[in-house]
PDB file of N, CA and C in Angstrom:
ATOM      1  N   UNK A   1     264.374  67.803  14.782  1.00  0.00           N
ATOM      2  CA  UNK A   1     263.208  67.326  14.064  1.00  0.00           C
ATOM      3  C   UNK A   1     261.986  67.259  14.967  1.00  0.00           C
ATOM      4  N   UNK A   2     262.078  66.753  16.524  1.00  0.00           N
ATOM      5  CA  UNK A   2     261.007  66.949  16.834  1.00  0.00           C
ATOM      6  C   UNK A   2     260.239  68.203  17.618  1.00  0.00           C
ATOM      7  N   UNK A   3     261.315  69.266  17.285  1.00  0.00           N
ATOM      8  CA  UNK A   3     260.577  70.780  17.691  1.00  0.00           C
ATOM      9  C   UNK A   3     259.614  71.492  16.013  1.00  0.00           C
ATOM     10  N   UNK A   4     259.853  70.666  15.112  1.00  0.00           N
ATOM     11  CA  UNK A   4     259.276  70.592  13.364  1.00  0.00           C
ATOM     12  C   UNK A   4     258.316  69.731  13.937  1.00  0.00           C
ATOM     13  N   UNK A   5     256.640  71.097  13.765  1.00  0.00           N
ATOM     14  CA  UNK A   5     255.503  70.421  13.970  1.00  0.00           C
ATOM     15  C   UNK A   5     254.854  71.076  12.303  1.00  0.00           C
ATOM     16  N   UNK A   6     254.194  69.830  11.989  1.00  0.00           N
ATOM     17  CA  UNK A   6     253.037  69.918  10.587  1.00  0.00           C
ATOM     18  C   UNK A   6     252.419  70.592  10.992  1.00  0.00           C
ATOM     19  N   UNK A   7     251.645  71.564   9.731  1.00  0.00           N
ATOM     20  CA  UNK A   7     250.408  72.067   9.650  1.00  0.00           C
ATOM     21  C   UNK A   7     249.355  72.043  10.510  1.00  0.00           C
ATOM     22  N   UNK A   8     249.023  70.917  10.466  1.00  0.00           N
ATOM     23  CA  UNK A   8     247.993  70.681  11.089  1.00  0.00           C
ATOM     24  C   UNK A   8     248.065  70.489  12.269  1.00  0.00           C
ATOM     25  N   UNK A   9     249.367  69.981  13.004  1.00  0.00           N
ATOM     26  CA  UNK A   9     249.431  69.984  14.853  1.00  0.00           C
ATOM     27  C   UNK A   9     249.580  71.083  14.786  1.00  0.00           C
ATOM     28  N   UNK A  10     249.799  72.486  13.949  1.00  0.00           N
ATOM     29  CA  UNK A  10     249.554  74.082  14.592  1.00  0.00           C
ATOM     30  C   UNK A  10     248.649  74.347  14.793  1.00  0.00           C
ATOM     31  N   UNK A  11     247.819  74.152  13.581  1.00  0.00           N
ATOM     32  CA  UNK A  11     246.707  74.831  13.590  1.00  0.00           C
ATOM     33  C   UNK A  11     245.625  74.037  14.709  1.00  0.00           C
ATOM     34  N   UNK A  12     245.440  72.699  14.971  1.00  0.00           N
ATOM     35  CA  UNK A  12     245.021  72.228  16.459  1.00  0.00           C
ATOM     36  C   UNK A  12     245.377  72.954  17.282  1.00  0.00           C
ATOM     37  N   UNK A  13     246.713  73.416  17.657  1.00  0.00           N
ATOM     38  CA  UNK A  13     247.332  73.946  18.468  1.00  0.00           C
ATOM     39  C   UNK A  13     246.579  74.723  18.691  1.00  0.00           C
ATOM     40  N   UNK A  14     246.318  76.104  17.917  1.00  0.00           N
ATOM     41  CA  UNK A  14     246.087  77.390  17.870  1.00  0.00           C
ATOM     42  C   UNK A  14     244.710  77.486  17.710  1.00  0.00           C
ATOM     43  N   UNK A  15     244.136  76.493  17.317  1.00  0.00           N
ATOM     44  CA  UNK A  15     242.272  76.007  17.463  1.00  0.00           C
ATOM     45  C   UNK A  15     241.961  76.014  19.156  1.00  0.00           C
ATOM     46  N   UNK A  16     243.002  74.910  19.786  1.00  0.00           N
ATOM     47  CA  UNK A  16     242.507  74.851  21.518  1.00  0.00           C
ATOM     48  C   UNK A  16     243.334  76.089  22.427  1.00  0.00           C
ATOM     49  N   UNK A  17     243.882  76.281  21.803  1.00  0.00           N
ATOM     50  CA  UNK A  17     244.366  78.031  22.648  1.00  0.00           C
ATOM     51  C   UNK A  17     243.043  78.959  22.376  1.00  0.00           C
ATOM     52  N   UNK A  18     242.643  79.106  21.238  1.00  0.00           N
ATOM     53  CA  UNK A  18     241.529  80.143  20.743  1.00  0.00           C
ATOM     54  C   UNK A  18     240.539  79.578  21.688  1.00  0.00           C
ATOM     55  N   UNK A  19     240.017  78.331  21.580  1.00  0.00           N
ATOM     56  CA  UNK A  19     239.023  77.918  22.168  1.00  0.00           C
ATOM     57  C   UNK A  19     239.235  78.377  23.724  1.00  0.00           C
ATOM     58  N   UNK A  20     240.552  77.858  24.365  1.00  0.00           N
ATOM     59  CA  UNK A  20     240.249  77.932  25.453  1.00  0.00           C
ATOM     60  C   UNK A  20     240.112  79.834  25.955  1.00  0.00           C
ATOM     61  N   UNK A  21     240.477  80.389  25.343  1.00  0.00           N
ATOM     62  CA  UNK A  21     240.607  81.828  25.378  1.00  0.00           C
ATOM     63  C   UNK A  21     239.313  82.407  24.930  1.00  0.00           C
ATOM     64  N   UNK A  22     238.541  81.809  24.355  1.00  0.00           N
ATOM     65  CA  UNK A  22     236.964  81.901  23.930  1.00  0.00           C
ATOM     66  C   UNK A  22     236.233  81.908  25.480  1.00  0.00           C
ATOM     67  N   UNK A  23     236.870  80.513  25.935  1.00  0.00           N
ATOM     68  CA  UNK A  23     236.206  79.987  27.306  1.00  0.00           C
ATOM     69  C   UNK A  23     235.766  81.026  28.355  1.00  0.00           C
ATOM     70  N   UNK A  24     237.378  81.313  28.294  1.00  0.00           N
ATOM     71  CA  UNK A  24     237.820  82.482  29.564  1.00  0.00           C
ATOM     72  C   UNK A  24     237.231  83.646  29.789  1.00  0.00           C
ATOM     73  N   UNK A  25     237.253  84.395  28.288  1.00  0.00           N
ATOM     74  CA  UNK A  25     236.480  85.862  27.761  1.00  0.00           C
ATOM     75  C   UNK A  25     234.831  85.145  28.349  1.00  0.00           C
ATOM     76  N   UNK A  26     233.981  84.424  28.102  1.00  0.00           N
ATOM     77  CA  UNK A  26     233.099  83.881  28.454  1.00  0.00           C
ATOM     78  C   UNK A  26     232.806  83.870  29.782  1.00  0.00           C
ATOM     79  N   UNK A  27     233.613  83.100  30.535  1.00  0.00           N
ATOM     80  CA  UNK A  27     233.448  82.961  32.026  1.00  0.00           C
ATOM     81  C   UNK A  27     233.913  84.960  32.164  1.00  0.00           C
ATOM     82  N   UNK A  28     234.665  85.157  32.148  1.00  0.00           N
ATOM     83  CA  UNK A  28     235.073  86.792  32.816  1.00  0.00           C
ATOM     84  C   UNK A  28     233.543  87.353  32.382  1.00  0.00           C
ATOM     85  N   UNK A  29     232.958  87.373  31.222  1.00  0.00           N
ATOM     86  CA  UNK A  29     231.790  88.469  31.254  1.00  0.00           C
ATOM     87  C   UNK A  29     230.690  87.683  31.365  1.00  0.00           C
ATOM     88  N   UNK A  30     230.411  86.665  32.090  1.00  0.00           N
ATOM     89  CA  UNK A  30     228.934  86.281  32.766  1.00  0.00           C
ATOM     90  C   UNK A  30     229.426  86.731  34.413  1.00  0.00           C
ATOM     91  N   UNK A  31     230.640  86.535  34.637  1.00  0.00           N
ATOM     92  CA  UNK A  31     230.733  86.240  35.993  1.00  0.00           C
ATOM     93  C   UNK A  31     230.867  88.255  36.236  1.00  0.00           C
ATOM     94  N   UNK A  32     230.972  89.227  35.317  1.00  0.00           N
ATOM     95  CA  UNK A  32     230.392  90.738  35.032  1.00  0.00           C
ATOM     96  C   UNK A  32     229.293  91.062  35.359  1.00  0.00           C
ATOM     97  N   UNK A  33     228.331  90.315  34.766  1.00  0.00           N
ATOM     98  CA  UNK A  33     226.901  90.306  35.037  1.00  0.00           C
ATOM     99  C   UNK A  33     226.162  89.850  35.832  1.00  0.00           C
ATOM    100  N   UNK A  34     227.028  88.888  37.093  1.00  0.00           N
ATOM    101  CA  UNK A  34     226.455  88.397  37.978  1.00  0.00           C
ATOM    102  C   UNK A  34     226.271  87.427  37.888  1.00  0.00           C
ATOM    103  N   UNK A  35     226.437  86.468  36.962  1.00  0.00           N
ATOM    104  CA  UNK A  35     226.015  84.797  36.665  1.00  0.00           C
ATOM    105  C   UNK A  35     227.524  83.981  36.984  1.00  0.00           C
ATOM    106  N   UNK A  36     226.348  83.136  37.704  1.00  0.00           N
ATOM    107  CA  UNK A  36     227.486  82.097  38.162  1.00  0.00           C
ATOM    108  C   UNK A  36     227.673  80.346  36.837  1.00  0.00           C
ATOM    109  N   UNK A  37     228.437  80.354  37.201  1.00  0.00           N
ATOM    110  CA  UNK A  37     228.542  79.197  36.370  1.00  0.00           C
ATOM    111  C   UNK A  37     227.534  78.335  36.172  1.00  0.00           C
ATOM    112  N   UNK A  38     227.026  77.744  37.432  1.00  0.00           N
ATOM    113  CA  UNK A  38     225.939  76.667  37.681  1.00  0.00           C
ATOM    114  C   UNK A  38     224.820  77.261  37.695  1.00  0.00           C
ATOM    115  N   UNK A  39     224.237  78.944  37.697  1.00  0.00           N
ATOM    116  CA  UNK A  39     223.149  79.528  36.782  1.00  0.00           C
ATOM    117  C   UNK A  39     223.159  79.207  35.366  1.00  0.00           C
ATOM    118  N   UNK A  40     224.521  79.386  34.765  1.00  0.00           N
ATOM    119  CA  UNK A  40     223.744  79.559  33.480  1.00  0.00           C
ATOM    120  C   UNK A  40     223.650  78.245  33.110  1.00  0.00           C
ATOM    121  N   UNK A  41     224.286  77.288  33.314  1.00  0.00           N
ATOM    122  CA  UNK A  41     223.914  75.559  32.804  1.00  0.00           C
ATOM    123  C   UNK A  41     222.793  75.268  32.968  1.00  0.00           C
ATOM    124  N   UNK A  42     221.851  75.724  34.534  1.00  0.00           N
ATOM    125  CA  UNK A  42     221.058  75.472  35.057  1.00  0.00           C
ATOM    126  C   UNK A  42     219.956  76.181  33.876  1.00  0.00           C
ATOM    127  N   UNK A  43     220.367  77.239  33.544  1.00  0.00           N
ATOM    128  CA  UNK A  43     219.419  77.809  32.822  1.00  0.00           C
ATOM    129  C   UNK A  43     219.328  77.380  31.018  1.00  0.00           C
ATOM    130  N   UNK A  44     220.416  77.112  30.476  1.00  0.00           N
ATOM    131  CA  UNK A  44     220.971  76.228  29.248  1.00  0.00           C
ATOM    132  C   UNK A  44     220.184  74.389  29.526  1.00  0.00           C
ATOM    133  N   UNK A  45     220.225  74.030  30.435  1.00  0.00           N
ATOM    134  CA  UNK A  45     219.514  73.286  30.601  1.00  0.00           C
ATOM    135  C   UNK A  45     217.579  73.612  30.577  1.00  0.00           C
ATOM    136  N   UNK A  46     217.557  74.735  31.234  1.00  0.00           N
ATOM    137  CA  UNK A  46     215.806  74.649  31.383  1.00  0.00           C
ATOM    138  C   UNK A  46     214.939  75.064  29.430  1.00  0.00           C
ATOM    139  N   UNK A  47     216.071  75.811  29.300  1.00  0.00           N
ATOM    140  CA  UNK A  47     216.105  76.213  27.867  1.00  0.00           C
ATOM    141  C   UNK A  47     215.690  74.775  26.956  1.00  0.00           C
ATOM    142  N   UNK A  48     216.455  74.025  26.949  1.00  0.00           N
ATOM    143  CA  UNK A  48     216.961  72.725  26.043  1.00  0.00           C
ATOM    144  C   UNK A  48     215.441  72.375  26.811  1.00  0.00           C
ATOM    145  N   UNK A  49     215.174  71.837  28.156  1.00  0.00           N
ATOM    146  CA  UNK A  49     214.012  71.183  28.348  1.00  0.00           C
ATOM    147  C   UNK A  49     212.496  71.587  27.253  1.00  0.00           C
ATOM    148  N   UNK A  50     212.626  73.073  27.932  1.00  0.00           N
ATOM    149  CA  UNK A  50     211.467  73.369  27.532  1.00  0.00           C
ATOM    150  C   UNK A  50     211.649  73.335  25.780  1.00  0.00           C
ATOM    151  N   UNK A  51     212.523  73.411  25.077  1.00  0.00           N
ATOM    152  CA  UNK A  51     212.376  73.206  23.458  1.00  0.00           C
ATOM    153  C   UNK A  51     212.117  71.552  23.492  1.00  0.00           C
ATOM    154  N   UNK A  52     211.872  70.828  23.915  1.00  0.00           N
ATOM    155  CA  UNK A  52     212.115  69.418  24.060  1.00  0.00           C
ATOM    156  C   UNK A  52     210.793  69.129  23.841  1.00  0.00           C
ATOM    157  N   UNK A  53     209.947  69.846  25.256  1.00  0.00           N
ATOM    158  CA  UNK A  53     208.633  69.502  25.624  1.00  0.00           C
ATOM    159  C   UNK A  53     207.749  70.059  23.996  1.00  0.00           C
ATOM    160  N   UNK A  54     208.178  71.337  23.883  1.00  0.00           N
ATOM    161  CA  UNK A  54     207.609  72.145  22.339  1.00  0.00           C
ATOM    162  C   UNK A  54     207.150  71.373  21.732  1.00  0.00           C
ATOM    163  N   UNK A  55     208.454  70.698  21.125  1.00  0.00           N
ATOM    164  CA  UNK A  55     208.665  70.155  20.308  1.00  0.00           C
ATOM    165  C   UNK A  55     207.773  68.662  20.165  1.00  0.00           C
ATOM    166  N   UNK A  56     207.826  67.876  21.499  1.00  0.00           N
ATOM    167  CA  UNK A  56     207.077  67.083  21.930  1.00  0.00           C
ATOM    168  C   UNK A  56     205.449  67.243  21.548  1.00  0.00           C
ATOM    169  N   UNK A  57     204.801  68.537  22.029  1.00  0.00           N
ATOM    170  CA  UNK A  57     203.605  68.343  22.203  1.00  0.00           C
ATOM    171  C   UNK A  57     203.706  68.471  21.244  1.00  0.00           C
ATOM    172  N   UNK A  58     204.118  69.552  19.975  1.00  0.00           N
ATOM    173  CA  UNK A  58     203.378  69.991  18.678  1.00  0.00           C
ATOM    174  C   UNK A  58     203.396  68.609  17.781  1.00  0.00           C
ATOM    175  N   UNK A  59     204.347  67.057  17.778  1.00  0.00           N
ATOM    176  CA  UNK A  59     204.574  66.240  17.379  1.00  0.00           C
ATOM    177  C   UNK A  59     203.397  65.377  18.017  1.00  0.00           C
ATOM    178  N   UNK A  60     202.769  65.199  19.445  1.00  0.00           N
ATOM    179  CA  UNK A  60     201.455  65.278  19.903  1.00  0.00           C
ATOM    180  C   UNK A  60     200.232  65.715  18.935  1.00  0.00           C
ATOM    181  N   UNK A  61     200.507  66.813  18.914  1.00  0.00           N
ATOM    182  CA  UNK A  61     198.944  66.994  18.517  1.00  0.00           C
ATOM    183  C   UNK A  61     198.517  67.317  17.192  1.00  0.00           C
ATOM    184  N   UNK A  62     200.211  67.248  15.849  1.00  0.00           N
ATOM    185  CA  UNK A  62     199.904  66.506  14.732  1.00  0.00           C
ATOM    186  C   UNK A  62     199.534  65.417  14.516  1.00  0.00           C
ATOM    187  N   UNK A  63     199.974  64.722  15.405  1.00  0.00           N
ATOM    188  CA  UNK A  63     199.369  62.925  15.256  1.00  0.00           C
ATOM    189  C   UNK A  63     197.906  63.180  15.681  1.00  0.00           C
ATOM    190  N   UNK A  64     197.657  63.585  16.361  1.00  0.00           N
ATOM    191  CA  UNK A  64     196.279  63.833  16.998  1.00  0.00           C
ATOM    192  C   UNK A  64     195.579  64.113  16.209  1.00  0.00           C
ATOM    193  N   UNK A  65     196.155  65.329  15.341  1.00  0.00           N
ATOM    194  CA  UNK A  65     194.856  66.131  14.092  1.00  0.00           C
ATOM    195  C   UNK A  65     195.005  64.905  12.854  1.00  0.00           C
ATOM    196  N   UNK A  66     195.979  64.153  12.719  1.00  0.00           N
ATOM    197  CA  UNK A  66     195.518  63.384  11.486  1.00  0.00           C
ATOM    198  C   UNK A  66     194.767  62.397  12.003  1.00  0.00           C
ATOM    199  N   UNK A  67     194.999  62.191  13.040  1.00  0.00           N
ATOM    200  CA  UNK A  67     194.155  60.476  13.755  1.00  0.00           C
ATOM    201  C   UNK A  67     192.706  61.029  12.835  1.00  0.00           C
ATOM    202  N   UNK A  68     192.577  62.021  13.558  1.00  0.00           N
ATOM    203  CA  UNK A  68     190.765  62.582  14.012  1.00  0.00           C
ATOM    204  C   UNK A  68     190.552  63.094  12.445  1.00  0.00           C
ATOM    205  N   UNK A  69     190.860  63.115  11.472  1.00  0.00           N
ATOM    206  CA  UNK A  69     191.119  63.637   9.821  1.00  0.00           C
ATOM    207  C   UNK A  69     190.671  62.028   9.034  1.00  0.00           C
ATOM    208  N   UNK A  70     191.379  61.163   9.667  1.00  0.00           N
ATOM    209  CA  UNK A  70     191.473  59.464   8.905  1.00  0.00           C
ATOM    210  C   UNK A  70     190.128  59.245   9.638  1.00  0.00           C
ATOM    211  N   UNK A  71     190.091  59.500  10.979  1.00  0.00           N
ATOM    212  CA  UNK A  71     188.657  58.942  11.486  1.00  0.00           C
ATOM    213  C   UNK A  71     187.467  59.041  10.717  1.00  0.00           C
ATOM    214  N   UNK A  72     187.425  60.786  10.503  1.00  0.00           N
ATOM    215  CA  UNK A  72     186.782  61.201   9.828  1.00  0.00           C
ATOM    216  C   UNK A  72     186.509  60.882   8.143  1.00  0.00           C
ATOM    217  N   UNK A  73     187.383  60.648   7.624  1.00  0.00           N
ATOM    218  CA  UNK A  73     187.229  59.758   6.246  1.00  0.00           C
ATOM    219  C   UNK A  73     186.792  58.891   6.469  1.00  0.00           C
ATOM    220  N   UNK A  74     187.487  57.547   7.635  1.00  0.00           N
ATOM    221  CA  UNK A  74     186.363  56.896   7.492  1.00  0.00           C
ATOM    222  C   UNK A  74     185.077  56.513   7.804  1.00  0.00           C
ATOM    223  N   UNK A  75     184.699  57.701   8.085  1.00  0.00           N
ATOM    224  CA  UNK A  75     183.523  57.258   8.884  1.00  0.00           C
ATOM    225  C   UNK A  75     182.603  57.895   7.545  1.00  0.00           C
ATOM    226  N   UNK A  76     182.872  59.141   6.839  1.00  0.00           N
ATOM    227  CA  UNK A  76     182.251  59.376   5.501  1.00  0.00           C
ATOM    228  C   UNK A  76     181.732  57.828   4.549  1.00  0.00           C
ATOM    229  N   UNK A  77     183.339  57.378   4.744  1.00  0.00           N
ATOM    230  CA  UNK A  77     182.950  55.802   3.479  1.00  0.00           C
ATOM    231  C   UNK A  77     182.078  55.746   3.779  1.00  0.00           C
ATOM    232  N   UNK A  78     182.126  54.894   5.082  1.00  0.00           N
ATOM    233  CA  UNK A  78     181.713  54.420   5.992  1.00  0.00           C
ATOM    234  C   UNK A  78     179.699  54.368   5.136  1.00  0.00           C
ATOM    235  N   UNK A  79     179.609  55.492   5.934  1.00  0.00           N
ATOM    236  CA  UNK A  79     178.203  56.330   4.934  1.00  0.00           C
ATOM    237  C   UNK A  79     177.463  56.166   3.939  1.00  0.00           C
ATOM    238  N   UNK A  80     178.728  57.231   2.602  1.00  0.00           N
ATOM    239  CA  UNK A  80     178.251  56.656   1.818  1.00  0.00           C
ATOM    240  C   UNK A  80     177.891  55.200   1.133  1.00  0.00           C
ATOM    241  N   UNK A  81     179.305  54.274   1.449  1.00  0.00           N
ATOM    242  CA  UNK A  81     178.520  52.927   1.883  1.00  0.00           C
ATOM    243  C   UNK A  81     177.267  52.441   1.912  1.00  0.00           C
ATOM    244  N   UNK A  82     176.920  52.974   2.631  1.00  0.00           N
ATOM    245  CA  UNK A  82     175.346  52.522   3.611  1.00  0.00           C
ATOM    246  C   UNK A  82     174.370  52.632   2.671  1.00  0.00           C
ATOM    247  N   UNK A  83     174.969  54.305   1.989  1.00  0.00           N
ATOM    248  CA  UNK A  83     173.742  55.028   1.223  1.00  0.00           C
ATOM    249  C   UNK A  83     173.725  54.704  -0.196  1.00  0.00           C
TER     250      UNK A  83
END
């Protein structure tokens, strides 16, 4: 009975074999091309930064364009107000 594995401890099974065999094929053809391990993280990392910063400023300088949009309304009231 306990060499009788369920469904599902196979298919885990055969999920982290694939995976790790994913891994391997992976490492064999960077380390083809000349890349070392701690290149490409290094570079998977600069990647992730710089989408970070992107992402950052353009969230920057929407706030920025509505600030200067509301300013601008109110400074119209503002105006006509007066007038």
């Amino acid at each position: 009975m306990s060499d009788d594995k369920s469904g599902d401890e196979r298919k885990d099974e055969l999920t982290r074999r694939a995976a790790l065999s994913l891994a391997a094929a992976v490492a064999a053809f960077g380390a083809a091309m000349g890349m070392r391990p701690s290149t490409a993280i290094a570079a998977q990392d600069e990647h992730e930064h710089r989408h970070e910063h992107e992402h950052r400023h353009e969230h920057e300088h929407r706030h920025e364009h509505e600030h200067r949009h509301e300013h601008e309304r109110e400074h119209r009231r503002r105006h006509e107000h007066e007038h």
